[in-house]
Protein backbone atom coordinates (compact mmCIF):
# COMPACT_ATOMS: atom_id res chain seq x y z
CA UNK A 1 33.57 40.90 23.62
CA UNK A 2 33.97 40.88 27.67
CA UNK A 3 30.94 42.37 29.64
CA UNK A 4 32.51 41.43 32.98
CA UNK A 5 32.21 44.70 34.78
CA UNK A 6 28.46 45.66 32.78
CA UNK A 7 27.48 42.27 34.72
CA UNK A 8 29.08 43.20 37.93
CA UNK A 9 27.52 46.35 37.67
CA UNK A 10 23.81 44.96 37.31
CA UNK A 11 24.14 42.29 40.61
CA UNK A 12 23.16 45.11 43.34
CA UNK A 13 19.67 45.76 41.30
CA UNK A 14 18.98 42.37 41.94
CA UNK A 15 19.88 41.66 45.09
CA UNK A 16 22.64 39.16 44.21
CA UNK A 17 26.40 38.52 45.14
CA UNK A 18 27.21 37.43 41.96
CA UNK A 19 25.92 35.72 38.74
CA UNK A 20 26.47 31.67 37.70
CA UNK A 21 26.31 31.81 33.92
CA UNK A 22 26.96 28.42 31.79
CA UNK A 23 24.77 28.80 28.56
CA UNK A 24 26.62 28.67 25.25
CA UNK A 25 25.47 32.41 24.81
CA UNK A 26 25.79 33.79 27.92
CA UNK A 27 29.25 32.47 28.50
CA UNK A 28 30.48 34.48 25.07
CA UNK A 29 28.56 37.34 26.17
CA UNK A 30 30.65 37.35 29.50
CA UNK A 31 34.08 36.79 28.98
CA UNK A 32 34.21 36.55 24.97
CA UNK A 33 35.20 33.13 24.61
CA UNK A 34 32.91 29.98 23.97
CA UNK A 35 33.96 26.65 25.82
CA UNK A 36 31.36 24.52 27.25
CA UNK A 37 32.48 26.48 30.52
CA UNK A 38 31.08 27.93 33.72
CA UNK A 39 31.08 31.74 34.69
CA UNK A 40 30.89 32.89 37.92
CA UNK A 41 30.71 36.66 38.08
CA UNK A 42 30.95 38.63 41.34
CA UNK A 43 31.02 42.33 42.31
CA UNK A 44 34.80 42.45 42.48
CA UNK A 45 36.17 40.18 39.93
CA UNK A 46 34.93 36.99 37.66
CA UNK A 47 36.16 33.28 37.86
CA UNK A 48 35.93 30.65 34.17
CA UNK A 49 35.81 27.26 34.36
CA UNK A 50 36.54 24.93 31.86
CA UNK A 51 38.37 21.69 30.13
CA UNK A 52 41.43 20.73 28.97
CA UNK A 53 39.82 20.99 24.50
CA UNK A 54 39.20 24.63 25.64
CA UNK A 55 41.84 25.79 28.34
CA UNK A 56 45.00 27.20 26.40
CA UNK A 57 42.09 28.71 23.82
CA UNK A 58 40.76 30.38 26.96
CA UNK A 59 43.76 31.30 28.45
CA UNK A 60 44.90 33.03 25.17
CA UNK A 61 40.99 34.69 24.77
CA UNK A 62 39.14 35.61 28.21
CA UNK A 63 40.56 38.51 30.05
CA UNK A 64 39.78 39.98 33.56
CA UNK A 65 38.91 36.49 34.57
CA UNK A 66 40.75 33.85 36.94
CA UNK A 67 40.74 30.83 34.94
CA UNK A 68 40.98 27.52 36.33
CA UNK A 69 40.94 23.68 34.57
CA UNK A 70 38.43 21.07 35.45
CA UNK A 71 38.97 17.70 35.47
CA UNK A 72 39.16 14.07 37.43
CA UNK A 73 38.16 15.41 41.42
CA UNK A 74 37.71 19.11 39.95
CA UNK A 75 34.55 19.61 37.94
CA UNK A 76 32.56 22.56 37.42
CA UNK A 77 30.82 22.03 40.27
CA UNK A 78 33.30 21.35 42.72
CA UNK A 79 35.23 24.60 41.95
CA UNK A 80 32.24 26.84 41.90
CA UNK A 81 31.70 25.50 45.16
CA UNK A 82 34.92 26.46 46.64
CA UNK A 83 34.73 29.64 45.34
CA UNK A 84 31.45 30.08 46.86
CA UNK A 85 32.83 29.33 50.04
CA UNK A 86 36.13 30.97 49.97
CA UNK A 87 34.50 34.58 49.49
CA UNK A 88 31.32 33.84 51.14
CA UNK A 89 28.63 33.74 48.34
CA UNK A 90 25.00 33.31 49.66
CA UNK A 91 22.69 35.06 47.12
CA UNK A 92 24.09 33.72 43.48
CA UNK A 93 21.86 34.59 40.17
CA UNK A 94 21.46 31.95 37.66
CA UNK A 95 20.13 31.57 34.14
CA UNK A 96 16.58 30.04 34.77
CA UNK A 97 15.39 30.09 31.32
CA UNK A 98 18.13 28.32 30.60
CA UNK A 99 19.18 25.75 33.32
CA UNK A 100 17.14 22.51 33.47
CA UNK A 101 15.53 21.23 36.46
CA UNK A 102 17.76 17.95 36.90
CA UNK A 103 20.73 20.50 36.38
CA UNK A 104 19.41 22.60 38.85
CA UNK A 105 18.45 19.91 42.09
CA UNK A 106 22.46 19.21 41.69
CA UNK A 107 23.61 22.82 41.64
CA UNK A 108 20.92 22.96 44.84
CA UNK A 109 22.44 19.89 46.76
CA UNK A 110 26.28 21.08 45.76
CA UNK A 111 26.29 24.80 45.88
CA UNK A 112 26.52 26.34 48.98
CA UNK A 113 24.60 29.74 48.41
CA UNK A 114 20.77 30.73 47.69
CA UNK A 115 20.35 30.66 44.09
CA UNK A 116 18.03 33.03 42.52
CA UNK A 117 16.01 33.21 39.23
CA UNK A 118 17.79 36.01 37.16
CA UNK A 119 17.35 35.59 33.21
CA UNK A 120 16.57 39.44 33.31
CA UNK A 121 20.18 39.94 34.48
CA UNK A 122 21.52 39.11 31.14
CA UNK A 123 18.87 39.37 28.24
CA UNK A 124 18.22 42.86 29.05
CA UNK A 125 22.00 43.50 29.19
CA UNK A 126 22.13 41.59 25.68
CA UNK A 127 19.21 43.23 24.24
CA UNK A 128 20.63 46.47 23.76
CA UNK A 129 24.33 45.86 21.82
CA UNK A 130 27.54 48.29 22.53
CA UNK A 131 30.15 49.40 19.95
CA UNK A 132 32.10 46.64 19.52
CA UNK A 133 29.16 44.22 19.54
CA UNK A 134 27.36 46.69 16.50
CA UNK A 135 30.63 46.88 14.67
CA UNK A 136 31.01 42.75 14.55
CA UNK A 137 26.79 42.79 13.41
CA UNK A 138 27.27 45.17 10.74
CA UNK A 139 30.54 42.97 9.43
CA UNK A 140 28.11 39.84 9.66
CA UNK A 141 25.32 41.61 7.83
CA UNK A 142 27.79 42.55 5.29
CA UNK A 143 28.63 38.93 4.46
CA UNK A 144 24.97 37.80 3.85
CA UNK A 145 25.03 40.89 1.38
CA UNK A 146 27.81 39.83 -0.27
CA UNK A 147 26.53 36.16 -0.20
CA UNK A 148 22.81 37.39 -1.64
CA UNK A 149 24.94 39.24 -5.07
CA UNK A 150 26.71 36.30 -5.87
CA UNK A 151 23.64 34.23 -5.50
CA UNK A 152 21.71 36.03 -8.02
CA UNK A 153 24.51 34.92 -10.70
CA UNK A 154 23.68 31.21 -9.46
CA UNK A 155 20.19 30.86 -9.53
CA UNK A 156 18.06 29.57 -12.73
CA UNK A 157 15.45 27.65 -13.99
CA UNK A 158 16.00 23.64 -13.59
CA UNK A 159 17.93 23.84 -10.05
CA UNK A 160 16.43 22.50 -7.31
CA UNK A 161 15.72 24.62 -3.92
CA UNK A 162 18.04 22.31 -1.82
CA UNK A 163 21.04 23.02 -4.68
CA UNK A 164 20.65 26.31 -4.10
CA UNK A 165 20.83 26.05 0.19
CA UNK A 166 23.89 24.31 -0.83
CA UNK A 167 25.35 27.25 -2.71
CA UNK A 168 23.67 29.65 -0.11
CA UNK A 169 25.83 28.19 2.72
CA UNK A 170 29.22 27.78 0.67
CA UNK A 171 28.79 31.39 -0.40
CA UNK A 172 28.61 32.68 2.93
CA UNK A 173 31.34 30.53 4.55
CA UNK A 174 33.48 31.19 1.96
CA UNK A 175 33.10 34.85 2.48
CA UNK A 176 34.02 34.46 5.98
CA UNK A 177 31.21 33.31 8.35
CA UNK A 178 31.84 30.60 10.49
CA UNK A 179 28.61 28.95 9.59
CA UNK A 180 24.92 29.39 9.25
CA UNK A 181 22.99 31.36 11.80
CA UNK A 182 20.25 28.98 10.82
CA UNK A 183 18.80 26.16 8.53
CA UNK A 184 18.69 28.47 5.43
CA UNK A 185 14.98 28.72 3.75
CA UNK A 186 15.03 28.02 0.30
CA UNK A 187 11.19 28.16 -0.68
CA UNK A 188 10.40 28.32 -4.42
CA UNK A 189 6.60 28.57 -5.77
CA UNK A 190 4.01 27.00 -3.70
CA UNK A 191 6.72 26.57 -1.28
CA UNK A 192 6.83 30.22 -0.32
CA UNK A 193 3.28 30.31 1.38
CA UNK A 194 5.07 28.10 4.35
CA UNK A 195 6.99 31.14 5.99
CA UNK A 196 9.47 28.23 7.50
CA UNK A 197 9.86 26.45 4.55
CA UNK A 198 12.56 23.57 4.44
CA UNK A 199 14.69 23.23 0.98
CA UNK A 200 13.70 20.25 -1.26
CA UNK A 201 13.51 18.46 -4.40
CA UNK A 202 11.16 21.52 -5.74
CA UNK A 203 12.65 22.42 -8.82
CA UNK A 204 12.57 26.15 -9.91
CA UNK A 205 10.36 26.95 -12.49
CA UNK A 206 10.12 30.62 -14.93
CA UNK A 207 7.45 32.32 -13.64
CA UNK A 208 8.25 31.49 -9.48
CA UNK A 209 8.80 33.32 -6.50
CA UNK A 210 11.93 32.26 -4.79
CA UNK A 211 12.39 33.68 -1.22
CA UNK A 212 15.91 33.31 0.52
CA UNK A 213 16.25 33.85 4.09
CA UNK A 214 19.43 33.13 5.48
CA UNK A 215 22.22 34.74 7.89
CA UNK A 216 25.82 33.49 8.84
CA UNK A 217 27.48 33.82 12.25
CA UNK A 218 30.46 35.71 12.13
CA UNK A 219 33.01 36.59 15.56
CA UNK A 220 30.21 34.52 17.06
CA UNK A 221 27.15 37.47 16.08
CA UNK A 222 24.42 36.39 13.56
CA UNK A 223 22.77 37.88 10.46
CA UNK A 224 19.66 37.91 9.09
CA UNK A 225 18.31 38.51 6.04
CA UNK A 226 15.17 37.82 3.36
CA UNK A 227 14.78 38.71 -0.17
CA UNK A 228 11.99 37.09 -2.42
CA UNK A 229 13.08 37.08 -6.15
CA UNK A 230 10.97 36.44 -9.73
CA UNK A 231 12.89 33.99 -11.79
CA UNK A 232 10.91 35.28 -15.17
CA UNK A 233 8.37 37.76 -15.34
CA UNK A 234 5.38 37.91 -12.53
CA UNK A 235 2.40 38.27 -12.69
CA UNK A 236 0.58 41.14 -11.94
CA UNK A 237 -0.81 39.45 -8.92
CA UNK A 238 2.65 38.95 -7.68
CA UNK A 239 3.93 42.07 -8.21
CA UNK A 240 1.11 43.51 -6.70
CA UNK A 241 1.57 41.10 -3.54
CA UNK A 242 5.59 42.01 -3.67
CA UNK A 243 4.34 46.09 -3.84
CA UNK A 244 2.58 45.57 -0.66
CA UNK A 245 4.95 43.40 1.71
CA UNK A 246 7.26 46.07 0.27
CA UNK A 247 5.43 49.02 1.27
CA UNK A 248 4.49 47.38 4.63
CA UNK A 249 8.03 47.03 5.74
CA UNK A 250 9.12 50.65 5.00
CA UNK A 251 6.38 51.83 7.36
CA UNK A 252 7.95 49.49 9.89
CA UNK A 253 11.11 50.98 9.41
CA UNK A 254 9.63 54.24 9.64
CA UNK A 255 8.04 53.45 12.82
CA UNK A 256 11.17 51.76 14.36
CA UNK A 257 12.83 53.38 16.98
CA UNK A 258 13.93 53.90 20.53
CA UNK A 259 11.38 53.95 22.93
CA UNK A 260 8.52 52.91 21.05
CA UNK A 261 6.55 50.01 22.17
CA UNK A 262 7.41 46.81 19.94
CA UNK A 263 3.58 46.12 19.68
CA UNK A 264 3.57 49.87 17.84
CA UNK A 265 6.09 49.04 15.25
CA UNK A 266 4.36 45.64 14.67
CA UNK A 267 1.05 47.90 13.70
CA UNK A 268 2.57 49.94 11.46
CA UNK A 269 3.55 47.82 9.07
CA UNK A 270 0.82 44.91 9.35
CA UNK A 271 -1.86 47.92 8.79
CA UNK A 272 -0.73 48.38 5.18
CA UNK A 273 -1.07 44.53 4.49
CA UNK A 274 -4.75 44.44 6.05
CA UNK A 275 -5.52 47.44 4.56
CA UNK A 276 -4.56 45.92 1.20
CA UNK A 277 -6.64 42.81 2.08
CA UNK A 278 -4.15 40.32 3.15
CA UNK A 279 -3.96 40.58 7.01
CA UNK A 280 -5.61 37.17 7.28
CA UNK A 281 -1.87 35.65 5.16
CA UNK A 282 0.39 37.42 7.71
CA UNK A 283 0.29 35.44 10.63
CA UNK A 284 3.96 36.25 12.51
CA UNK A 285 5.55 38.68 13.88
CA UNK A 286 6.76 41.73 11.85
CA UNK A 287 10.24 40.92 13.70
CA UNK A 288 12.92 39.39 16.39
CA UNK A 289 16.27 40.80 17.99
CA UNK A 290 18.90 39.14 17.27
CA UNK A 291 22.65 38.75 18.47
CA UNK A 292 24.18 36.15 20.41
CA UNK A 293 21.57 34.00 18.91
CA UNK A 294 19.23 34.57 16.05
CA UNK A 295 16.26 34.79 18.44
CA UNK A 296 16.67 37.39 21.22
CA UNK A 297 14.30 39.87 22.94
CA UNK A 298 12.26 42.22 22.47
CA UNK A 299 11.03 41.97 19.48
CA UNK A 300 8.22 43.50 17.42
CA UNK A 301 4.95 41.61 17.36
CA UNK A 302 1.50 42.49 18.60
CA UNK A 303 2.27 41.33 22.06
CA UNK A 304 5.72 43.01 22.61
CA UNK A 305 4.60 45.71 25.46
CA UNK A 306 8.51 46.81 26.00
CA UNK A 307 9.75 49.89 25.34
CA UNK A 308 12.82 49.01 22.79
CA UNK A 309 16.25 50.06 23.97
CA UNK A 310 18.85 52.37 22.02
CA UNK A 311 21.08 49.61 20.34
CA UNK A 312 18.64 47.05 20.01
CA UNK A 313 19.33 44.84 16.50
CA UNK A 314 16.14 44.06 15.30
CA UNK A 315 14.75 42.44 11.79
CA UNK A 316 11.51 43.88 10.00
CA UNK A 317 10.37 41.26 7.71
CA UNK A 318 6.88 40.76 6.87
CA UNK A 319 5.58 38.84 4.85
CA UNK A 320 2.39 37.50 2.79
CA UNK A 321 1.29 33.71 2.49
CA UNK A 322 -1.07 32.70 -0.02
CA UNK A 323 -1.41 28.98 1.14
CA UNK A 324 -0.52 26.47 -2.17
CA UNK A 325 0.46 29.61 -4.17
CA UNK A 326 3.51 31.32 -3.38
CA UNK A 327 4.54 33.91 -0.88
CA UNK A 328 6.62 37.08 -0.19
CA UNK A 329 9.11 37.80 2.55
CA UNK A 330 11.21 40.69 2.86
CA UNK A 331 13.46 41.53 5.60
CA UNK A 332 15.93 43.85 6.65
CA UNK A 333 17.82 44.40 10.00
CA UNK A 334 18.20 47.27 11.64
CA UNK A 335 20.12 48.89 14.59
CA UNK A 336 17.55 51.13 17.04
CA UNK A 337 18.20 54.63 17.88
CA UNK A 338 16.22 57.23 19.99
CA UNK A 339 15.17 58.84 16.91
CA UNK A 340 15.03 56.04 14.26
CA UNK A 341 17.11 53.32 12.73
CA UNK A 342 20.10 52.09 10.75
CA UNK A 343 19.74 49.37 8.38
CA UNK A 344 22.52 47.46 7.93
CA UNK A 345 21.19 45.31 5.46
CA UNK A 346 22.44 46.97 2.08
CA UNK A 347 20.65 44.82 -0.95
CA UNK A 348 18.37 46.14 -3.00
CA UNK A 349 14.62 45.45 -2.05
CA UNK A 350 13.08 46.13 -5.36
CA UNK A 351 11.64 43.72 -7.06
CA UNK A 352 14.28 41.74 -8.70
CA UNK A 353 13.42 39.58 -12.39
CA UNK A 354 15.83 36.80 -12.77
């Protein structure tokens, strides 16, 4: 993807000559291309930097950019500088959630422009996806899909969670995602009440809960997904648990849309786990944007004030945590739209007996 000229178009709201980009994300949200590289973006035209590993990759990738090669006398520094100075820079944007402060005294001692605190510039930009950018997420979300079917034929009494990670992660690279959007959770029994969970030695048992949250990266987007499964029959406290994370996350969906405060959609689905008696076992967030990275903005939690754009990619997943016991998760992801939302998430949600 290349948002050259959606950047451009933002620097007069914020009173800038041009945005200095040179986060991992941001650079791939700018010109498409991922290369430890610097991205200098002005109102007529956009400059890449970077190194001899990454400069016939970029020269075959980025378009509508002048790309240049750093090296010995030439770093990333020195020819931001001269571009600076050659078209007479003063007020330059930079990532400030994402720059650190040694980074930024040098840019401040080298750079010869004003540079101003802009994360706005690009996570707002980010938080609301375009065609291309949906099509790639939907391709991505397919993947874990695919990855979650042939899963179910895997898993069985005597494995351990971590052996099943293992399978999670060659399933979904093997269907075509670069690698893991994340650590994949792998929580089995007791281990589901920890919503973060981290695969171990816990071997699966009839009569667990087993809750798989995973995603793969694919064309550099993530995935998401959760899915709790009974290996043997449940209980009838289980189920009943299941029933209710269930029923909670379809009046999330229901509430999820364009325009609607985060905090709103949060409420809608954490009301039907109080009102079942478990509010005090969800303690997070009914969900996160995701994109570029797994965690984006805005996102739907109690706190989340913003109005959520058209095009936002959000997950709904929440969840009960009955601390020593087990837990369920469930969680889908979904794209916004002024009058509700498309999940791309495809696999079944009822409850599934292994």
């Amino acid at each position: 993807m290349n948002h050259i000229e959606a950047i451009a178009a933002a620097l007069p709201e914020y009173g800038l000559d041009a945005m200095l980009i040179v986060s991992a994300p941001g650079e791939r949200y700018a010109v498409g291309f991922e290369g430890e590289g610097t991205v200098l973006i002005t109102k007529t035209g956009c400059h890449y930097f970077t190194d001899s590993r990454y400069i016939e990759a970029a020269q075959n990738t980025v378009q509508n950019a002048h790309i240049d090669c750093v090296g010995r006398g030439r770093s990333h520094l020195d020819l931001t500088a001269q571009v600076m100075e050659a078209e007479g820079l003063h007020a330059v944007g930079f990532e400030s959630d994402r720059v650190s402060a040694d980074r930024l005294g040098r840019w401040q001692e080298k750079l010869p422009c004003t540079l101003v605190s802009a994360p706005d510039l690009l996570n707002k930009l980010r938080a609301a996806k375009d065609t291309e950018e949906l099509s790639v997420m939907r391709q991505s979300q397919a993947i874990t899909d695919r990855a979650f079917a042939n899963l179910l034929n895997f898993i069985r009494p005597g494995l351990t969670e971590r052996e099943v990670a293992a399978r999670l992660v060659y399933e979904l690279m093997c269907l075509g995602g670069s690698k893991p959007s994340f650590d994949p959770i792998v929580a089995a029994g007791p281990s589901g009440s920890m919503p973060h969970a981290v695969p171990g030695g816990r071997v699966i048992e009839a009569g667990m809960f087993v809750t798989l949250d995973f995603g793969c990266i694919y064309e550099g987007y993530c995935s998401d997904m959760t899915r709790t499964v009974a290996v043997g029959a449940p209980t009838d406290e289980m189920a009943r648990v299941y029933q209710t994370v269930l029923s909670a996350q379809l009046a999330g969906l229901a509430a999820a849309r364009a325009g609607v405060a985060g905090r709103d959609i949060d409420t809608a689905a954490r009301t039907v786990i109080q009102q079942a008696g478990y509010g005090e076992y969800f303690g997070h967030s009914l969900g996160h944007s995701l994109g570029l990275e797994i965690h984006e903005s805005p996102n739907f939690s109690p706190s989340e004030e913003t109005l959520m754009p058209p095009g936002a990619v959000v997950s709904c997943e929440p969840g009960i945590y009955l601390p020593g016991r087990f837990g369920v998760r469930i969680e889908d992801v979904v794209v916004l739209t002024e009058t509700g939302c498309e999940n791309l998430t495809a696999s079944p949600k009822e409850l599934l007996i292994l």
